[in-house]
PDB file of N, CA and C in Angstrom:
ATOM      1  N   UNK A   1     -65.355  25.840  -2.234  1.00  0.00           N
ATOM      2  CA  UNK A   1     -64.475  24.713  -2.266  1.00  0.00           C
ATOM      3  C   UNK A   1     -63.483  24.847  -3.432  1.00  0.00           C
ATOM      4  N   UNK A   2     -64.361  25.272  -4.707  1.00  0.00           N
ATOM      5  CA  UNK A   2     -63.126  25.644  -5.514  1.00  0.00           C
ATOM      6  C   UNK A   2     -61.889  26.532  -5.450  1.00  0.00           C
ATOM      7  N   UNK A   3     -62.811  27.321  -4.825  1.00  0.00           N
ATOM      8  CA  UNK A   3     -61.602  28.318  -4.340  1.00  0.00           C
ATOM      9  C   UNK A   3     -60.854  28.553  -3.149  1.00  0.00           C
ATOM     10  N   UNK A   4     -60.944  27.872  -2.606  1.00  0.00           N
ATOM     11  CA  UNK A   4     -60.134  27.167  -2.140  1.00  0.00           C
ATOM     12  C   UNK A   4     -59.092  26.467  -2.500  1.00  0.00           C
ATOM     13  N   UNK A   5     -59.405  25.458  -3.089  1.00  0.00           N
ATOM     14  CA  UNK A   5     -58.720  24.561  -3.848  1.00  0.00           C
ATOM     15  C   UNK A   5     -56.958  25.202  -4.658  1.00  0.00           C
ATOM     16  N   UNK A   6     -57.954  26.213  -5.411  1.00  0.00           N
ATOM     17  CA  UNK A   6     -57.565  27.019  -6.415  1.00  0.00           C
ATOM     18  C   UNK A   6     -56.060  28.143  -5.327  1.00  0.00           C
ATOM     19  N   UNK A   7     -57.053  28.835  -4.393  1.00  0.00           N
ATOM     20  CA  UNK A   7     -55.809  29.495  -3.188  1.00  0.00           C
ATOM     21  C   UNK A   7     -54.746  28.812  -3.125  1.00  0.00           C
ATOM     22  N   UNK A   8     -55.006  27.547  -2.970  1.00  0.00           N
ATOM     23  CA  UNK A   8     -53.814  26.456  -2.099  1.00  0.00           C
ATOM     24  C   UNK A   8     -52.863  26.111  -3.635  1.00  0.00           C
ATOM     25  N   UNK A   9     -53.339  25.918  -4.685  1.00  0.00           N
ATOM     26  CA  UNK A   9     -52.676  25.500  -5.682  1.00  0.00           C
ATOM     27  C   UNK A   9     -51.763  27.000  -6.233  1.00  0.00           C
ATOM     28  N   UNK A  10     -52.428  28.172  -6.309  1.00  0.00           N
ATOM     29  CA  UNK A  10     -51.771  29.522  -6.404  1.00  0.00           C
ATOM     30  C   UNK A  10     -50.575  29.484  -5.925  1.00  0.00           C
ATOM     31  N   UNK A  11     -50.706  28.739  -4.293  1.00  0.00           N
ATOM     32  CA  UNK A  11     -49.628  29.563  -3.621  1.00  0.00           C
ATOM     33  C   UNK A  11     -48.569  28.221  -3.336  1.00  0.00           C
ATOM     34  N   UNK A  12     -48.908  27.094  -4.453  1.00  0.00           N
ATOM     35  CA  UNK A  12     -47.739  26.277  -4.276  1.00  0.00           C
ATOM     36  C   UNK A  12     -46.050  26.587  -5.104  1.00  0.00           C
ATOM     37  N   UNK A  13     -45.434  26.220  -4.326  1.00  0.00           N
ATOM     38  CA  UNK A  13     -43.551  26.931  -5.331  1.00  0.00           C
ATOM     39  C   UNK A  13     -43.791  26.128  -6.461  1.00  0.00           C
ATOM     40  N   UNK A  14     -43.162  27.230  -7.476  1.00  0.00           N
ATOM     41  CA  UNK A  14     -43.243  26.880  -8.632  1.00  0.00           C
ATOM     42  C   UNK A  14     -41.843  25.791  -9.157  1.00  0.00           C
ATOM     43  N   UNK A  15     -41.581  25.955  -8.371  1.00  0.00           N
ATOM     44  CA  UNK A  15     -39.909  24.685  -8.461  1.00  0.00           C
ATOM     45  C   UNK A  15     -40.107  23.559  -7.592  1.00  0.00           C
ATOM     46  N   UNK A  16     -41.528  23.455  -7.421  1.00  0.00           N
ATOM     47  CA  UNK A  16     -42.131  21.831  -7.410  1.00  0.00           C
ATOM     48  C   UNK A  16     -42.060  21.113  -7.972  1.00  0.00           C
ATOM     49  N   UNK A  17     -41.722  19.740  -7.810  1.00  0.00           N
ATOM     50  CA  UNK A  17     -42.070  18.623  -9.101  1.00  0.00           C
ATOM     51  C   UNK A  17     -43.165  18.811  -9.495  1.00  0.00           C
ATOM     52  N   UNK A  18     -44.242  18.746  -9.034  1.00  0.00           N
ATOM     53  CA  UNK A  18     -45.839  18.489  -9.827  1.00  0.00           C
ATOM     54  C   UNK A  18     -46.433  19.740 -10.077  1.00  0.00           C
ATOM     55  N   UNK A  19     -45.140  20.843 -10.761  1.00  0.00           N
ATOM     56  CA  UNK A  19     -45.994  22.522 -11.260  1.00  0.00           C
ATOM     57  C   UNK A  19     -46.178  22.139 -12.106  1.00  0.00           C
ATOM     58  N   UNK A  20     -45.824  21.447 -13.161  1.00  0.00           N
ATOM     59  CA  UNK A  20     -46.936  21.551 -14.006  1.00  0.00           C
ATOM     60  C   UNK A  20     -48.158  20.728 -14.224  1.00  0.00           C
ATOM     61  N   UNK A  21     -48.553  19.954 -13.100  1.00  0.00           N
ATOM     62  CA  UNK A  21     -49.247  19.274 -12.773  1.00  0.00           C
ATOM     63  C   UNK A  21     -50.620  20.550 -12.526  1.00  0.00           C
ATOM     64  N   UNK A  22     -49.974  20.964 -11.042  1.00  0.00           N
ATOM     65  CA  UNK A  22     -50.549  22.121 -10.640  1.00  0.00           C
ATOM     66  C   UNK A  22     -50.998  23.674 -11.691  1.00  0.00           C
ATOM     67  N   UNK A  23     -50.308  23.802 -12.509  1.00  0.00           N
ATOM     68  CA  UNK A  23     -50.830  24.421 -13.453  1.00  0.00           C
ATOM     69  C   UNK A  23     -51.962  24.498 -14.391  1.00  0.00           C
ATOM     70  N   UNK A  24     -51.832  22.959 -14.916  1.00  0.00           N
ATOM     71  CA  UNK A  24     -53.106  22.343 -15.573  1.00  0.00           C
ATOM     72  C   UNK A  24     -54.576  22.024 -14.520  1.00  0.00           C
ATOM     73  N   UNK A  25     -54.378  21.660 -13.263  1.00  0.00           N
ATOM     74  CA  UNK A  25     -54.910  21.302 -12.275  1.00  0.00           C
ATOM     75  C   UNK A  25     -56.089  23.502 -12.155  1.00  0.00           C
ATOM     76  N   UNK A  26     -54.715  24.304 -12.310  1.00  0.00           N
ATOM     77  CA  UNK A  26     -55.614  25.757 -11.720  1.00  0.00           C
ATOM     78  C   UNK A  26     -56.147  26.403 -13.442  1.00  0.00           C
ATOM     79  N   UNK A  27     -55.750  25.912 -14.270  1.00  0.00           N
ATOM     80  CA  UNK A  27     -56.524  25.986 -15.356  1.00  0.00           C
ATOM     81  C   UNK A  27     -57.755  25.561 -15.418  1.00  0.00           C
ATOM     82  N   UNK A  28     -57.747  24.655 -15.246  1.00  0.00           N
ATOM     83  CA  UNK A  28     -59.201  23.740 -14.942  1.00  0.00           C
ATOM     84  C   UNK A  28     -59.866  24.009 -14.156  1.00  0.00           C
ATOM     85  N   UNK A  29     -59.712  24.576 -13.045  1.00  0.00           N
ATOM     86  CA  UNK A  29     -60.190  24.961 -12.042  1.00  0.00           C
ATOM     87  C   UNK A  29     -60.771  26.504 -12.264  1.00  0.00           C
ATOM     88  N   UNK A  30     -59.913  27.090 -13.026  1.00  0.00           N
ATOM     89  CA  UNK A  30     -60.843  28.068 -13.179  1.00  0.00           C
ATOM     90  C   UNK A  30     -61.618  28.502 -14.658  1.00  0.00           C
ATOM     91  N   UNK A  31     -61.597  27.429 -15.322  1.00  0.00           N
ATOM     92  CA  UNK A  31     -62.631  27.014 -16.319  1.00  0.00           C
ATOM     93  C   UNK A  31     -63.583  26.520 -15.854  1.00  0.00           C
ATOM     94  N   UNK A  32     -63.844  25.595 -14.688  1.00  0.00           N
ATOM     95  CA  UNK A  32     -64.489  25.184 -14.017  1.00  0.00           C
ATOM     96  C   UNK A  32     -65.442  26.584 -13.324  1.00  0.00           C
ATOM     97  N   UNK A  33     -65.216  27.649 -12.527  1.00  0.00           N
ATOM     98  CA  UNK A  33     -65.379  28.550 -11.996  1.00  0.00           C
ATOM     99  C   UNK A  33     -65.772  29.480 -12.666  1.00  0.00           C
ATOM    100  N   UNK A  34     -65.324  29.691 -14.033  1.00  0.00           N
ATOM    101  CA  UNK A  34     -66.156  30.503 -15.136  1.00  0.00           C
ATOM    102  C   UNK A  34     -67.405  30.157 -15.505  1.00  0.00           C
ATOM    103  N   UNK A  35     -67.790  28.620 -16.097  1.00  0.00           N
ATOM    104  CA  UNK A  35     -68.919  28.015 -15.879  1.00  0.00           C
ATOM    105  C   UNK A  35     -69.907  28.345 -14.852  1.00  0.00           C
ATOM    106  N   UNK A  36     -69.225  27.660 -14.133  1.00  0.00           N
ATOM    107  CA  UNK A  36     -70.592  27.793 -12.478  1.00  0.00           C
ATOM    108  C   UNK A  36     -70.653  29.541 -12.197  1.00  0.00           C
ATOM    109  N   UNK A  37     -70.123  30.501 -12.692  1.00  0.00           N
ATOM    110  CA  UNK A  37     -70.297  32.250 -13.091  1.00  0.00           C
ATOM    111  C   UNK A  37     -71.270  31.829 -13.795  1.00  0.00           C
ATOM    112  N   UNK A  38     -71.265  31.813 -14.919  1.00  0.00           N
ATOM    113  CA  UNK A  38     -72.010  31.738 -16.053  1.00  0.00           C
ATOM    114  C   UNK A  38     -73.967  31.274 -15.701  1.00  0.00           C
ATOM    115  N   UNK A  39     -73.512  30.112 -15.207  1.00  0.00           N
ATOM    116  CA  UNK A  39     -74.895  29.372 -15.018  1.00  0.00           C
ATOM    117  C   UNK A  39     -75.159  30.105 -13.639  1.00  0.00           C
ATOM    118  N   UNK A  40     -75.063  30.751 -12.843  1.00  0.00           N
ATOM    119  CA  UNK A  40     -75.178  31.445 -11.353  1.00  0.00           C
ATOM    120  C   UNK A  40     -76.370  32.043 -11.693  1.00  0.00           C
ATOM    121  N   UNK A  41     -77.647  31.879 -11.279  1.00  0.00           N
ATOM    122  CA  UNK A  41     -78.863  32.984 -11.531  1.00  0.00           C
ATOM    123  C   UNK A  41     -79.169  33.364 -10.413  1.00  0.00           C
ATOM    124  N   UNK A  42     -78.665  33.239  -9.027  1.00  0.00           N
ATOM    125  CA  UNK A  42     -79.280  33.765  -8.042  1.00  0.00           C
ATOM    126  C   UNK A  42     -77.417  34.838  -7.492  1.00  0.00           C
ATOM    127  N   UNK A  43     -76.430  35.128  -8.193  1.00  0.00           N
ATOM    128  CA  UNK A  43     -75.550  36.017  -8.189  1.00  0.00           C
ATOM    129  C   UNK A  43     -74.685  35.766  -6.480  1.00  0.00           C
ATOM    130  N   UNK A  44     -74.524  34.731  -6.418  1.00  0.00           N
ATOM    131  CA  UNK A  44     -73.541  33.631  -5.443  1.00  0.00           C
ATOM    132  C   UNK A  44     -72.019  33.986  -5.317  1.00  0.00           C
ATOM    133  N   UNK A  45     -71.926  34.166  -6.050  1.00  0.00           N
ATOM    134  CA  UNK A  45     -70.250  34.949  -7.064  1.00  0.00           C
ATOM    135  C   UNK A  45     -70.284  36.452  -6.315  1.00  0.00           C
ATOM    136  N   UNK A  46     -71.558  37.166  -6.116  1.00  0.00           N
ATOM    137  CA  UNK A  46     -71.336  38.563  -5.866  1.00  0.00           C
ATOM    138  C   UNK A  46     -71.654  38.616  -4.532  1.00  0.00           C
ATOM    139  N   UNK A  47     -71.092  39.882  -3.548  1.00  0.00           N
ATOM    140  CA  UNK A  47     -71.437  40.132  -2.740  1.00  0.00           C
ATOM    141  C   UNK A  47     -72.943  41.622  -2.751  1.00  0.00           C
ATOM    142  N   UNK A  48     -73.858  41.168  -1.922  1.00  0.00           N
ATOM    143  CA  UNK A  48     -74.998  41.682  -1.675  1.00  0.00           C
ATOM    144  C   UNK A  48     -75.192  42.729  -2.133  1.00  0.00           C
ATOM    145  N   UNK A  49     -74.037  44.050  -1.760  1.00  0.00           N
ATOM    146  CA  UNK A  49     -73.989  45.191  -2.109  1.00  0.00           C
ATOM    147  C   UNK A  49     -73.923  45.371  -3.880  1.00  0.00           C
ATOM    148  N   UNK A  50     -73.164  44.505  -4.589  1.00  0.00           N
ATOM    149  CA  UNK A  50     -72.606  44.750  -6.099  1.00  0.00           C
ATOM    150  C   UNK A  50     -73.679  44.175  -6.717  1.00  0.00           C
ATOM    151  N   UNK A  51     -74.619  43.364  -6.361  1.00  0.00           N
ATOM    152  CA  UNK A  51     -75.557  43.177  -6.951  1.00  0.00           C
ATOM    153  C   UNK A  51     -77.135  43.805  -6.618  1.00  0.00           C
ATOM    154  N   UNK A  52     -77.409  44.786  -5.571  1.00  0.00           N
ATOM    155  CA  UNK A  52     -77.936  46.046  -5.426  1.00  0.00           C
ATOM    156  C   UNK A  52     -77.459  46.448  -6.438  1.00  0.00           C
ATOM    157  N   UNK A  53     -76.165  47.309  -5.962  1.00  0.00           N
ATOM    158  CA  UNK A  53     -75.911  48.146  -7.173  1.00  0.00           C
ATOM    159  C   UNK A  53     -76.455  47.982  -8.312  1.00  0.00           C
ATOM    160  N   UNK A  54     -76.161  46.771  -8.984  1.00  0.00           N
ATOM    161  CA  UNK A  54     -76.139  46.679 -10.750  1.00  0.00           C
ATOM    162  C   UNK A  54     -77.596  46.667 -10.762  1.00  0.00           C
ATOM    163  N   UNK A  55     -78.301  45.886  -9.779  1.00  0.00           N
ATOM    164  CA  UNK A  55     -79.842  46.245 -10.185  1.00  0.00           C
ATOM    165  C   UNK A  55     -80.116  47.734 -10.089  1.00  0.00           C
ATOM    166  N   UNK A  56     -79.935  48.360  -8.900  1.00  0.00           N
ATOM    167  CA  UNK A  56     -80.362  49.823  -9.230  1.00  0.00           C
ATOM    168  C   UNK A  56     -80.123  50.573 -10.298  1.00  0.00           C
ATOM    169  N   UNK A  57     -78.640  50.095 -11.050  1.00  0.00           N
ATOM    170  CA  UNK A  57     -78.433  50.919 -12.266  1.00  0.00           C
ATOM    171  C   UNK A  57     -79.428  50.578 -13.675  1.00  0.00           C
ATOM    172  N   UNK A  58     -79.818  48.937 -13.236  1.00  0.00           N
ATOM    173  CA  UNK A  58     -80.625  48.289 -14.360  1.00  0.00           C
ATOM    174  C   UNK A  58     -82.001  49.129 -13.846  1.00  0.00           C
ATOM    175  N   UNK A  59     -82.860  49.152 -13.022  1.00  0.00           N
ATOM    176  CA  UNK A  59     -83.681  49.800 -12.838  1.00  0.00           C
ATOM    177  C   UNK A  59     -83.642  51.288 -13.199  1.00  0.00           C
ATOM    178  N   UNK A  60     -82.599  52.492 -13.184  1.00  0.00           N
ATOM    179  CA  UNK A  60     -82.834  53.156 -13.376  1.00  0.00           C
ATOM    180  C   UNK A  60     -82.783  53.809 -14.682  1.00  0.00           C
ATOM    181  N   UNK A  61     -81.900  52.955 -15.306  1.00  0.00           N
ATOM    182  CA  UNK A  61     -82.003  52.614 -17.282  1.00  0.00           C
ATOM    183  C   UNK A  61     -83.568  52.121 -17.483  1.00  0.00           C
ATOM    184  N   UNK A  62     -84.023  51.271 -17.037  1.00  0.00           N
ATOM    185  CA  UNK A  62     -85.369  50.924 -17.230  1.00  0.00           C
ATOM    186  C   UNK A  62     -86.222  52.206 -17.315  1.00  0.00           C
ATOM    187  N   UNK A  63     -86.401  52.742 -15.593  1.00  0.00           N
ATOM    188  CA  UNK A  63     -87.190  53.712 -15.885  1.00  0.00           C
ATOM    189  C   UNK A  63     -86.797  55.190 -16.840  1.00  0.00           C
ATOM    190  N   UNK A  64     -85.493  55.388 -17.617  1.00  0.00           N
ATOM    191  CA  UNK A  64     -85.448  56.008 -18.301  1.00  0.00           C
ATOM    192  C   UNK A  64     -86.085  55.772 -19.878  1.00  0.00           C
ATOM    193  N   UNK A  65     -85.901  54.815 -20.135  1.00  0.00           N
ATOM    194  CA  UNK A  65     -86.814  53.863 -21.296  1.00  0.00           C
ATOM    195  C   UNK A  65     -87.997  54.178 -21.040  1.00  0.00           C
ATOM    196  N   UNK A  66     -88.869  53.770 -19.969  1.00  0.00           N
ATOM    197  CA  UNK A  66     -90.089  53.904 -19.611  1.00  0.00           C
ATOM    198  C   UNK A  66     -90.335  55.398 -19.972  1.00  0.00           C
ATOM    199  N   UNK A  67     -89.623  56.735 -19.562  1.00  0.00           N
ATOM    200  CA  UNK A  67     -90.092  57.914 -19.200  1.00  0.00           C
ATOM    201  C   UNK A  67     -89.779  58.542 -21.371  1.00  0.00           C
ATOM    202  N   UNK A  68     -88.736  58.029 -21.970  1.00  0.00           N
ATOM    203  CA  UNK A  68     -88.821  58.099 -22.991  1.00  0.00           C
ATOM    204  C   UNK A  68     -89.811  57.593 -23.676  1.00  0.00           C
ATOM    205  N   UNK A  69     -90.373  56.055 -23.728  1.00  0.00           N
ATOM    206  CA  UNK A  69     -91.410  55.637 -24.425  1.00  0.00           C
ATOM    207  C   UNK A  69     -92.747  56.407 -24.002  1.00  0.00           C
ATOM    208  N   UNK A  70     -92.841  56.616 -23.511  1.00  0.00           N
ATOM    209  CA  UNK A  70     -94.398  57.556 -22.457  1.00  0.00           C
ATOM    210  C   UNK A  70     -94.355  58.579 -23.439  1.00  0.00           C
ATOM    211  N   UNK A  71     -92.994  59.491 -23.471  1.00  0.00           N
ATOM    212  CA  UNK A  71     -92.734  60.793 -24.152  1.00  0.00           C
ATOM    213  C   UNK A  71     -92.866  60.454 -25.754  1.00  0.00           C
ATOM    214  N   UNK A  72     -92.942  59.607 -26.422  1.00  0.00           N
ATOM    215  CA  UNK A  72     -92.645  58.834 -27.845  1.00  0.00           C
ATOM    216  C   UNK A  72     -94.346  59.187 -28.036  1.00  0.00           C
ATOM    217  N   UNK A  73     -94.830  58.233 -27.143  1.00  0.00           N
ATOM    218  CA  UNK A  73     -96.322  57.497 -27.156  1.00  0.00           C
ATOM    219  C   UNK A  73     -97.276  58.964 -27.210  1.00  0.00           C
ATOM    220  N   UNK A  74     -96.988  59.587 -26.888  1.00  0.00           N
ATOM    221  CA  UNK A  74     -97.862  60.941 -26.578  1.00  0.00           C
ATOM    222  C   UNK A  74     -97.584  61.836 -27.451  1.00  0.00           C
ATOM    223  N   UNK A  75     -96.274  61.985 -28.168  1.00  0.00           N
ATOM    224  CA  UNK A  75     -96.284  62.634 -29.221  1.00  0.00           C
ATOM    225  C   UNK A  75     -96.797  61.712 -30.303  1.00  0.00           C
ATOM    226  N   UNK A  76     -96.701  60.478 -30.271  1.00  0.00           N
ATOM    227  CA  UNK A  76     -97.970  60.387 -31.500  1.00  0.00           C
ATOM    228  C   UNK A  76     -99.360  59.902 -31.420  1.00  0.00           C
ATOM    229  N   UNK A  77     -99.733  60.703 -30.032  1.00  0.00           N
ATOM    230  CA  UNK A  77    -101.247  60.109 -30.219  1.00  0.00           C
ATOM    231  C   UNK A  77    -101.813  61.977 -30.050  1.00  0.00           C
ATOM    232  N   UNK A  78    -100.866  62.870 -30.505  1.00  0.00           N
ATOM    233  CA  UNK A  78    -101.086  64.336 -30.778  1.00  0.00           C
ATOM    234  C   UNK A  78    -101.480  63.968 -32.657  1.00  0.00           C
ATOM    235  N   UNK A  79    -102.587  63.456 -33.029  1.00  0.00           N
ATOM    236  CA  UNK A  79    -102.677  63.579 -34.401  1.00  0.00           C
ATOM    237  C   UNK A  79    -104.124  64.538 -34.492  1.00  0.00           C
ATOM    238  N   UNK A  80    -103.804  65.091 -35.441  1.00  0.00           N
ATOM    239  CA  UNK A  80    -104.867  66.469 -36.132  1.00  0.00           C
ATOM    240  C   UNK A  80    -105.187  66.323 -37.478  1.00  0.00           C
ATOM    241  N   UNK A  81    -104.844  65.217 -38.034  1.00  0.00           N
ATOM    242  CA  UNK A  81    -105.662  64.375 -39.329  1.00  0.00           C
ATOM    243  C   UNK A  81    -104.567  64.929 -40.290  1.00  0.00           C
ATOM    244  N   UNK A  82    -103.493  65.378 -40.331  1.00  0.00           N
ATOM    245  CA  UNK A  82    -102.450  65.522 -41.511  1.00  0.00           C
ATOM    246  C   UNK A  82    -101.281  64.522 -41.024  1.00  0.00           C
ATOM    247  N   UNK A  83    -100.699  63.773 -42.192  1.00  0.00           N
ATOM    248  CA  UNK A  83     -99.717  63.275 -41.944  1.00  0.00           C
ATOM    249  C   UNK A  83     -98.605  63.555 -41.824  1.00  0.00           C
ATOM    250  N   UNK A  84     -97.804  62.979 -40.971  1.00  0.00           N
ATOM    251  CA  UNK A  84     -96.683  63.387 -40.157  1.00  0.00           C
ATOM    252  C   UNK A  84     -95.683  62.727 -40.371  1.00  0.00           C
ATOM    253  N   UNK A  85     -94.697  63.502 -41.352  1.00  0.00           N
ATOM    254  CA  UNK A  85     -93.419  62.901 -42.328  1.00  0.00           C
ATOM    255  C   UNK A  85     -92.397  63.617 -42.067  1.00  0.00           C
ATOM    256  N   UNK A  86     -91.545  62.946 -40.878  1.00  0.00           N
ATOM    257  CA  UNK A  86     -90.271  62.971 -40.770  1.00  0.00           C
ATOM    258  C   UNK A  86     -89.189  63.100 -41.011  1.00  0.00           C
ATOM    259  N   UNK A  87     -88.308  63.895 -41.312  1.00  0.00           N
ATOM    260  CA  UNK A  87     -86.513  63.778 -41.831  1.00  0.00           C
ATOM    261  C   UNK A  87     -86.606  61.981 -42.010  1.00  0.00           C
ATOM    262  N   UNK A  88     -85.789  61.778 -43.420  1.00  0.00           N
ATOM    263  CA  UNK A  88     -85.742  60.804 -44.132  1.00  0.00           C
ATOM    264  C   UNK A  88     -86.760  59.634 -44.115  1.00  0.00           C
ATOM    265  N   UNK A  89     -87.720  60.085 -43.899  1.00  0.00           N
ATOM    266  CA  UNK A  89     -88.892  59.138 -44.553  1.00  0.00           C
ATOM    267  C   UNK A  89     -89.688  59.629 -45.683  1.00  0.00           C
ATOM    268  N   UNK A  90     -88.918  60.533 -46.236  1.00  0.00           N
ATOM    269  CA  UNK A  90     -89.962  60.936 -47.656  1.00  0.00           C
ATOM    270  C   UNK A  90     -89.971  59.817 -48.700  1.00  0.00           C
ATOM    271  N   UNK A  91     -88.749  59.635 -48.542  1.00  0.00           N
ATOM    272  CA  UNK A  91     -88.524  58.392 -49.282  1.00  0.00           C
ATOM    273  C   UNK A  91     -89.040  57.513 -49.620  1.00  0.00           C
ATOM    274  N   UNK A  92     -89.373  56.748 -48.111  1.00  0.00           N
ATOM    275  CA  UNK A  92     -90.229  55.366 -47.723  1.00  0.00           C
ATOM    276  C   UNK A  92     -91.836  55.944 -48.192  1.00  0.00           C
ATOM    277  N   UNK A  93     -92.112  57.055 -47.606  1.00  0.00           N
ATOM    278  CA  UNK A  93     -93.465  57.159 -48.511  1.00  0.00           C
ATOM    279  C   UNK A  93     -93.845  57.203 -50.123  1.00  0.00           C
ATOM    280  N   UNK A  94     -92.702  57.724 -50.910  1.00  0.00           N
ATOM    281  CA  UNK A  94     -92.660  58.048 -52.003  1.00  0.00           C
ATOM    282  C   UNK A  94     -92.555  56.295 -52.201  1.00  0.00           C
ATOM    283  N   UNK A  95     -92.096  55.808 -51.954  1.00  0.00           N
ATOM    284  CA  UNK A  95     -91.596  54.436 -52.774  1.00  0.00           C
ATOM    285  C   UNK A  95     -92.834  53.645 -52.342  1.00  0.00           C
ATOM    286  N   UNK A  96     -94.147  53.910 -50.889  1.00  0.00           N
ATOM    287  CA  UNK A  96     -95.136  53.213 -50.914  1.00  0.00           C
ATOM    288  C   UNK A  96     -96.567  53.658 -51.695  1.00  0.00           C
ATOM    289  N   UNK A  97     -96.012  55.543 -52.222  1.00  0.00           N
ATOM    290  CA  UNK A  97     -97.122  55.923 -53.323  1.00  0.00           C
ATOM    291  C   UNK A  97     -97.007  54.578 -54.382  1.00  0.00           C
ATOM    292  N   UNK A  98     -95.637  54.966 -54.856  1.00  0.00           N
ATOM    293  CA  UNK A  98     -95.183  53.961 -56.155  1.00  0.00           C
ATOM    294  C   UNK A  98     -96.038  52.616 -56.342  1.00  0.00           C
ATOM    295  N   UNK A  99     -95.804  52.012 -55.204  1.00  0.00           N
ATOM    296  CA  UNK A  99     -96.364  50.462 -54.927  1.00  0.00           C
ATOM    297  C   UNK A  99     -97.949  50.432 -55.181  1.00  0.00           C
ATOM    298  N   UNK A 100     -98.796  51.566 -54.715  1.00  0.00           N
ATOM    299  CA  UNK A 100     -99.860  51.478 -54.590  1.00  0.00           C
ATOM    300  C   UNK A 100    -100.321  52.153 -56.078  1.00  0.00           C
ATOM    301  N   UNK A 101     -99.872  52.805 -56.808  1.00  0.00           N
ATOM    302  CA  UNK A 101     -99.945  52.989 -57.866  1.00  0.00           C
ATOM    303  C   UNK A 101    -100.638  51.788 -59.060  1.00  0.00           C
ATOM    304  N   UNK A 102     -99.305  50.504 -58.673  1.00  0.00           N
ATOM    305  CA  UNK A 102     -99.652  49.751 -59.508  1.00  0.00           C
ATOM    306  C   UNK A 102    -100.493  48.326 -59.787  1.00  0.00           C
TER     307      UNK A 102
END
């Protein structure tokens, strides 16, 4: 309905008396239409296909996360009782000897 609305006001001549009526009128209207975007959780705004899409791309970022954290998780449950100090964490250990020192 809004857009509708909004079509019909687009395509009125602009050397109307009430353009700038109509101007303020398709401003609003599509402030109005940004909103009801905004609050949309079931994706009403999109057609079927574009919102497949974006899920499949969200799913397949997911399972790349997934296949990285798996790969994370397993390299550190490879422990052999020496500790395992990383490029720039000498630091952070040195400064938690310090602490425990005193």
């Amino acid at each position: 309905m809004i857009d509708r609305q909004l079509k019909v006001l687009l395509l009125k001549d602009i050397y109307d008396k009430d353009h700038i009526r109509n101007e303020r009128e398709i401003r609003q209207l599509k402030k109005i239409t940004e909103v009801l975007i905004s609050h949309d959780q079931w994706n009403l705004h999109k057609s079927t296909d574009a919102v497949v899409a974006a899920q499949e791309l969200e799913i397949h970022a997911l399972n790349q996360k997934v296949i990285q954290l798996t790969a994370d998780l397993a390299e550190y449950r490879q422990f052999d009782g020496y500790i395992l100090i990383r490029d720039g964490q000498v630091l952070a250990l040195l400064d938690l000897c310090i602490k425990c020192k005193c």
